[in-house]
Protein backbone atom coordinates (compact mmCIF):
# COMPACT_ATOMS: atom_id res chain seq x y z
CA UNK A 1 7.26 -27.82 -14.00
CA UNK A 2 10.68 -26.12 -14.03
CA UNK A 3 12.26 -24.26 -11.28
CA UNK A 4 12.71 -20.22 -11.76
CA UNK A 5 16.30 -19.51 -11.86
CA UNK A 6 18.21 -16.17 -10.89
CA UNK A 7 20.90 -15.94 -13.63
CA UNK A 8 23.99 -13.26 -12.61
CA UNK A 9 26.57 -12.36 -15.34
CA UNK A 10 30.37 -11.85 -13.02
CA UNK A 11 31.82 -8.66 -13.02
CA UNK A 12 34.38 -9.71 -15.72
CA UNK A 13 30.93 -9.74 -18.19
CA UNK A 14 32.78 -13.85 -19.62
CA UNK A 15 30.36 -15.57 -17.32
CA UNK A 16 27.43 -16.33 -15.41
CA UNK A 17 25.99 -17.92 -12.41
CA UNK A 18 23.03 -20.16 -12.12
CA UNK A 19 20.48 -19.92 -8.74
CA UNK A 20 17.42 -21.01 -7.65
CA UNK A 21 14.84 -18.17 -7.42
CA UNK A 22 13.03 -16.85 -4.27
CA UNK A 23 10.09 -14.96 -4.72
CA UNK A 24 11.86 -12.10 -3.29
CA UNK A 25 14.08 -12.03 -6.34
CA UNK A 26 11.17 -10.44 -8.12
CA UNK A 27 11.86 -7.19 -6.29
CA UNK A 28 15.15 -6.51 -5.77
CA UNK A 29 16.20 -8.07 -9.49
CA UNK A 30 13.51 -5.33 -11.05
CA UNK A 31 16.17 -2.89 -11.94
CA UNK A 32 19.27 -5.04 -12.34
CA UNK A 33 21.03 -4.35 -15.07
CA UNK A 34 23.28 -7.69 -14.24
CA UNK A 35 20.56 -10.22 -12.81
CA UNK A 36 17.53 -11.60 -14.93
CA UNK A 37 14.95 -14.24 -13.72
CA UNK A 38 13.18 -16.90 -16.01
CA UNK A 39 10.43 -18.82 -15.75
CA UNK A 40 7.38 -18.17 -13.54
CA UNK A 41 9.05 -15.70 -11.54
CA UNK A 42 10.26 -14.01 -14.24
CA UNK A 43 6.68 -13.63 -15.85
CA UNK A 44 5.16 -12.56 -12.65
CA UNK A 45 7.66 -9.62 -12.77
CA UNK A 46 7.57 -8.57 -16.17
CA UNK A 47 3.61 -8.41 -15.30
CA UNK A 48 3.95 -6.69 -12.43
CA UNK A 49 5.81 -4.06 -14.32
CA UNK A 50 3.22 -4.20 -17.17
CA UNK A 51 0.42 -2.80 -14.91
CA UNK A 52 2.19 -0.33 -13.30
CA UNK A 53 3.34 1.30 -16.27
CA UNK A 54 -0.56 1.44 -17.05
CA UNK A 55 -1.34 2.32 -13.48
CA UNK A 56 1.35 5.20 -13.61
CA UNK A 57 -0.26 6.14 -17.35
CA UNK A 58 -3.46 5.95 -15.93
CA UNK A 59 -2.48 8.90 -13.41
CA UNK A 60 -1.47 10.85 -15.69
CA UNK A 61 -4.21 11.15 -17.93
CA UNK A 62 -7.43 10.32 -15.92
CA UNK A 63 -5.91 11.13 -12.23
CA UNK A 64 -6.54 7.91 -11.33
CA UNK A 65 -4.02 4.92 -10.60
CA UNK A 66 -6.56 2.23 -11.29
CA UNK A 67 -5.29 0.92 -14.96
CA UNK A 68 -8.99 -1.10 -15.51
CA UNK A 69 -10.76 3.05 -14.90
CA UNK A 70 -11.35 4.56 -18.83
């Protein structure tokens, strides 16, 4: 199984950087606009976003932050 990486494009926007991932990458790369994550990591954050855009949605309509509530 690969390794999540934390890919960073430079300042200059001509290049990147290659890291290993840390599972705290998955929180503070969230809402980089610079920094993306692959692999497992990188699922496990675009799913952690996934239900709390339904939790959030959830509130909003049923006052309720549980996303599985109809």
């Amino acid at each position: 199984m690969a390794a999540s990486k934390k890919i960073t494009l430079s300042a200059d926007g001509n290049s990147a950087t290659v890291a290993d991932a840390s599972i705290t990458d998955v929180l503070t790369t969230v809402i980089s606009q610079d920094t993306v994550l692959t692999g497992t990591y990188g699922l496990v954050q675009k799913g952690l976003l996934f239900v709390g855009g339904m939790a959030v949605q959830n509130k909003r309509v049923n006052g309720s932050f549980n996303p599985l509530q109809a």
